[in-house]
N, C-alpha and C. Protein backbone atom coordinates (compact mmCIF):
# COMPACT_ATOMS: atom_id res chain seq x y z
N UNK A 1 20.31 18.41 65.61
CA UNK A 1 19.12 18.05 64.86
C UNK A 1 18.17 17.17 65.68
N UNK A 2 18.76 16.15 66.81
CA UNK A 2 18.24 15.43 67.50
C UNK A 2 16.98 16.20 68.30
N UNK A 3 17.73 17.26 68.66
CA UNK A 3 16.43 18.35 70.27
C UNK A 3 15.51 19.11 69.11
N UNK A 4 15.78 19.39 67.81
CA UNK A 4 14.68 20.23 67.12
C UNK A 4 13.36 19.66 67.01
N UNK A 5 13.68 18.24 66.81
CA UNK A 5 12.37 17.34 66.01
C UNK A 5 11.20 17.30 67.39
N UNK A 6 11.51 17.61 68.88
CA UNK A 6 10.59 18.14 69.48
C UNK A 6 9.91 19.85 69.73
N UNK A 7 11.09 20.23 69.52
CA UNK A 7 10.48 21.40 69.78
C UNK A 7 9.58 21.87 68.39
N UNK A 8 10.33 21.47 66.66
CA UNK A 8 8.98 21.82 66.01
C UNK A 8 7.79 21.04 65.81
N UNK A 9 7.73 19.81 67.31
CA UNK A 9 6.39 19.26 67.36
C UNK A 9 5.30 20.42 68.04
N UNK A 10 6.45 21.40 69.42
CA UNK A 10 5.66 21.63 70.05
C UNK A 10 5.42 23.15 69.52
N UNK A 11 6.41 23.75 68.59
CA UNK A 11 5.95 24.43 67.72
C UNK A 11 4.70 24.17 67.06
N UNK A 12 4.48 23.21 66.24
CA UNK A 12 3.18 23.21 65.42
C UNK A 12 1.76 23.45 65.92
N UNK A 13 2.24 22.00 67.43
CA UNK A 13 0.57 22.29 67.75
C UNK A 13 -0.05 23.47 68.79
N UNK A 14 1.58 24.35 69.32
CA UNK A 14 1.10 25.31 69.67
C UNK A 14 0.37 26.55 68.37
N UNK A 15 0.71 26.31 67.13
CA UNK A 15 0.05 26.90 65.82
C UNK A 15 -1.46 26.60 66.06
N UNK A 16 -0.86 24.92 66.07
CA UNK A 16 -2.81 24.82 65.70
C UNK A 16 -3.86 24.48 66.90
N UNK A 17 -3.06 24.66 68.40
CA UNK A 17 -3.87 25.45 69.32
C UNK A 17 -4.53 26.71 69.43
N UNK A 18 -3.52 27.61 68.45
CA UNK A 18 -3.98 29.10 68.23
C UNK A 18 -5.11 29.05 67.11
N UNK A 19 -4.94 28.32 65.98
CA UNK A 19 -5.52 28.35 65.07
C UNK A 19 -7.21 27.79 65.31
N UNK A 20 -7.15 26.89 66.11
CA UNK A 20 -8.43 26.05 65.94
C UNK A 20 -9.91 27.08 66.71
N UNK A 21 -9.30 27.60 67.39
CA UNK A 21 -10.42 28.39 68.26
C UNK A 21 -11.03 29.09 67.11
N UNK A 22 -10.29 29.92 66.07
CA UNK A 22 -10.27 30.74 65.01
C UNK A 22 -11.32 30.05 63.99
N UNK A 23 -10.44 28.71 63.55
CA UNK A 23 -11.41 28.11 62.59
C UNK A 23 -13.19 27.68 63.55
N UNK A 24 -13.20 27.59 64.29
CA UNK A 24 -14.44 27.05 65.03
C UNK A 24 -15.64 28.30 65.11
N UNK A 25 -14.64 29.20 65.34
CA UNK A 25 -15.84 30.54 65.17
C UNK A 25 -15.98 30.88 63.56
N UNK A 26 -15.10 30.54 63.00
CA UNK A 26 -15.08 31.19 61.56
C UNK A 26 -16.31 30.08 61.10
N UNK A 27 -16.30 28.58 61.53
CA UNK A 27 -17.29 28.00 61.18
C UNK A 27 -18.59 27.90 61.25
N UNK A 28 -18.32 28.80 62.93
CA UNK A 28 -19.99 29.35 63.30
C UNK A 28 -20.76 30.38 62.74
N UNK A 29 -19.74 31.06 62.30
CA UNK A 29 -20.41 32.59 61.36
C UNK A 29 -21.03 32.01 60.07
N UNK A 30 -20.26 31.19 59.15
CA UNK A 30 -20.25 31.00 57.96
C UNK A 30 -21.63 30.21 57.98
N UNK A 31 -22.20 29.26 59.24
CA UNK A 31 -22.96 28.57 58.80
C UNK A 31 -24.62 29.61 59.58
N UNK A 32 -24.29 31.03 60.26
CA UNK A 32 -25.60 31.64 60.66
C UNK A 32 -25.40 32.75 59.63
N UNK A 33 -24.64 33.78 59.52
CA UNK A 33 -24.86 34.77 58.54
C UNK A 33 -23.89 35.23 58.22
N UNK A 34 -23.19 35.42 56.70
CA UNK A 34 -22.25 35.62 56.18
C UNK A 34 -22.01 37.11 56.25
N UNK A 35 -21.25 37.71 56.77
CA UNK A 35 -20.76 39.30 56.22
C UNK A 35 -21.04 39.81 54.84
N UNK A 36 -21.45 40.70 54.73
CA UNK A 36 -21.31 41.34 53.17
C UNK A 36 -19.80 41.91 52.74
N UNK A 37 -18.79 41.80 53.59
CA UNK A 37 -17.85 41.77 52.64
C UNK A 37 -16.92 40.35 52.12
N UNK A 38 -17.39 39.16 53.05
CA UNK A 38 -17.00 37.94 53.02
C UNK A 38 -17.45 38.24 51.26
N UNK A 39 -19.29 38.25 51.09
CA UNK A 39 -19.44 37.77 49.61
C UNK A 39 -19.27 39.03 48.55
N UNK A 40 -18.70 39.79 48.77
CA UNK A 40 -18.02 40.80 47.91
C UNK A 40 -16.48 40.09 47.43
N UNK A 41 -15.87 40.09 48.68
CA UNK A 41 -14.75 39.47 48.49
C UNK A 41 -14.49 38.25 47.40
N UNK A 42 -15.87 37.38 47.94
CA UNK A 42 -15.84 35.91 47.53
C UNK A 42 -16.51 36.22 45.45
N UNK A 43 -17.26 36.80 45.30
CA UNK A 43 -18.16 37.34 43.94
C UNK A 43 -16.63 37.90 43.57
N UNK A 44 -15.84 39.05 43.84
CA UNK A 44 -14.68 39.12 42.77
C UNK A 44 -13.74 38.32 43.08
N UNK A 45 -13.93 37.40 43.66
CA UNK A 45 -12.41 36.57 43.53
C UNK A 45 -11.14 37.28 44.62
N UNK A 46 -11.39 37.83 45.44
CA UNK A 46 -10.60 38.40 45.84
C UNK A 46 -9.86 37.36 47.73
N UNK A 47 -10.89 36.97 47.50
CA UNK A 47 -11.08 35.87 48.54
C UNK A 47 -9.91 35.22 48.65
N UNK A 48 -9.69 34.47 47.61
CA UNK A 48 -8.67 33.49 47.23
C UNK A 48 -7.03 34.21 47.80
N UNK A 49 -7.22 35.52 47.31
CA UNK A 49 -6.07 36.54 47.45
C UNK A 49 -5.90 36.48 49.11
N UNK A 50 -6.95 36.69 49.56
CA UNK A 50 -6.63 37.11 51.24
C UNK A 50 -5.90 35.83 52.06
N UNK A 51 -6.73 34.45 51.66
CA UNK A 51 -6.16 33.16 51.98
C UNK A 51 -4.79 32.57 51.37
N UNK A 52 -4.14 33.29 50.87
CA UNK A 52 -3.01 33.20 50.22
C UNK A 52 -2.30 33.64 51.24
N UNK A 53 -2.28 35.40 51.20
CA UNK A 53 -1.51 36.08 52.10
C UNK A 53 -1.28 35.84 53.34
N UNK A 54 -2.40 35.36 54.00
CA UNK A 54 -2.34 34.75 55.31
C UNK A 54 -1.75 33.18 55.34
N UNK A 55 -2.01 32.10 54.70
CA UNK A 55 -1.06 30.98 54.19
C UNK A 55 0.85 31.74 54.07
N UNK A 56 0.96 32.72 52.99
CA UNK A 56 2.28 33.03 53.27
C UNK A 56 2.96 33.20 54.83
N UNK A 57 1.97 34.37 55.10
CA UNK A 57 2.40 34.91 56.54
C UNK A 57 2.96 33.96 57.38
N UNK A 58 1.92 32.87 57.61
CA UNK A 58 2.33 31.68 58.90
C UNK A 58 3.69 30.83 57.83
N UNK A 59 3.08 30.69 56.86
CA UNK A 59 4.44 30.15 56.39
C UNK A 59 5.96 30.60 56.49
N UNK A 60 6.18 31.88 56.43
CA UNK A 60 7.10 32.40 56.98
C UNK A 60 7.30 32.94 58.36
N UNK A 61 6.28 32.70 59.18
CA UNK A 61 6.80 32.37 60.37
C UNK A 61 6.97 31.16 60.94
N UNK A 62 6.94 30.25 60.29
CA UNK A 62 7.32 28.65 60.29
C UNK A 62 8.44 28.50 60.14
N UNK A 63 8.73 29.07 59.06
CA UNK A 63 10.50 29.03 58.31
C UNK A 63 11.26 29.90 59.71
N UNK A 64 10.65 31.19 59.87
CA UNK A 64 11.30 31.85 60.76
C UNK A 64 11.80 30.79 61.72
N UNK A 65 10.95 30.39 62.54
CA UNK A 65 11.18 29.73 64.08
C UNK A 65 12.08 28.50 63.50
N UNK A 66 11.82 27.90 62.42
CA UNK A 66 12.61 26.53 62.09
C UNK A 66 14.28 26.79 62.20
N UNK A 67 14.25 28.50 61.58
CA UNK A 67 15.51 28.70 60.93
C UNK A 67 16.46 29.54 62.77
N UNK A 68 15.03 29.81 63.46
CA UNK A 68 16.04 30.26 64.88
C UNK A 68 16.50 29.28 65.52
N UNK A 69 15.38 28.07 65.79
CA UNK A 69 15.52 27.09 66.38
C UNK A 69 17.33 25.92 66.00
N UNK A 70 17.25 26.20 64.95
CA UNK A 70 18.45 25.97 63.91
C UNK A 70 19.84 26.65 64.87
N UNK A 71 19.84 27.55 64.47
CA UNK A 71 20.81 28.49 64.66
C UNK A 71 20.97 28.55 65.90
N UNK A 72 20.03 28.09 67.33
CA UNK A 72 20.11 28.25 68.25
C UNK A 72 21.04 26.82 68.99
N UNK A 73 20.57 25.76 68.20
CA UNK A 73 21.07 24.62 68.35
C UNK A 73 22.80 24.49 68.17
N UNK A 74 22.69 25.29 67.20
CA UNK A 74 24.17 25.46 66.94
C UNK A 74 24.78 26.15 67.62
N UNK A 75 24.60 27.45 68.07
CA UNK A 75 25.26 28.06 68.87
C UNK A 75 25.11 27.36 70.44
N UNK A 76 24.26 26.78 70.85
CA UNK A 76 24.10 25.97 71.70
C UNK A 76 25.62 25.08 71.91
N UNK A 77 25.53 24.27 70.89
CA UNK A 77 26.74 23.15 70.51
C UNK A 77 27.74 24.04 70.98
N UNK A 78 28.25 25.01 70.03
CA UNK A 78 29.61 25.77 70.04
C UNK A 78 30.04 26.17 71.41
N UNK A 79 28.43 26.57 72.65
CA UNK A 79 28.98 27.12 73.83
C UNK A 79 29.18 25.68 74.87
N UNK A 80 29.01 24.53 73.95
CA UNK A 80 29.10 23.98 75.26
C UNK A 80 30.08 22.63 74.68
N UNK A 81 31.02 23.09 73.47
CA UNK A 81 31.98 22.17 73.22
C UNK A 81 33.10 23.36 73.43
C-alpha cells in the first residue's frame, strides 16, 4: 500500500495532463462559436447524458488502474517473499 500512494499520484496528473489541453480548446470553441449540435444536444437535455458517460468511462478506468496497480503490488510481494 506504501509504493501505490505514488504511483496513483502519478496516475492522476498524468489524467489531468491529458485532460487539460482538451478542456482549454473546449474553452476556446465555447467562447468563439458554438456547434449546432453542442445546442441541439444542450435544448434537449441530452448534454447532461454525454457528460455522464464520459465521467463513467474515466471513472472506470480509474478503478481499472487502481485495481491493477493493487494486484500488481501483491503479486510483486509474493515474488519477492
Amino acid at each position: 500500500m506504501k509504493n501505490s500512494l505514488p504511483k496513483l499520484r502519478a496516475a492522476l496528473l498524468f489524467l489531468l495532463a491529458l485532460l487539460l489541453p482538451a478542456l482549454r480548446v473546449a474553452a476556446q470553441v465555447a467562447t468563439t462559436e458554438e456547434p449546432e449540435m453542442a445546442d441541439a444536444l444542450r435544448q434537449n437535455g441530452k448534454i447532461y447524458v454525454v457528460v455522464a458517460v464520459i465521467a463513467v468511462v474515466l471513472a472506470g478506468l480509474l478503478f481499472f488502474l487502481i485495481s491493477l496497480d493493487r494486484k500488481l503490488t501483491r503479486l510483486e510481494k509474493e515474488v519477492q517473499e
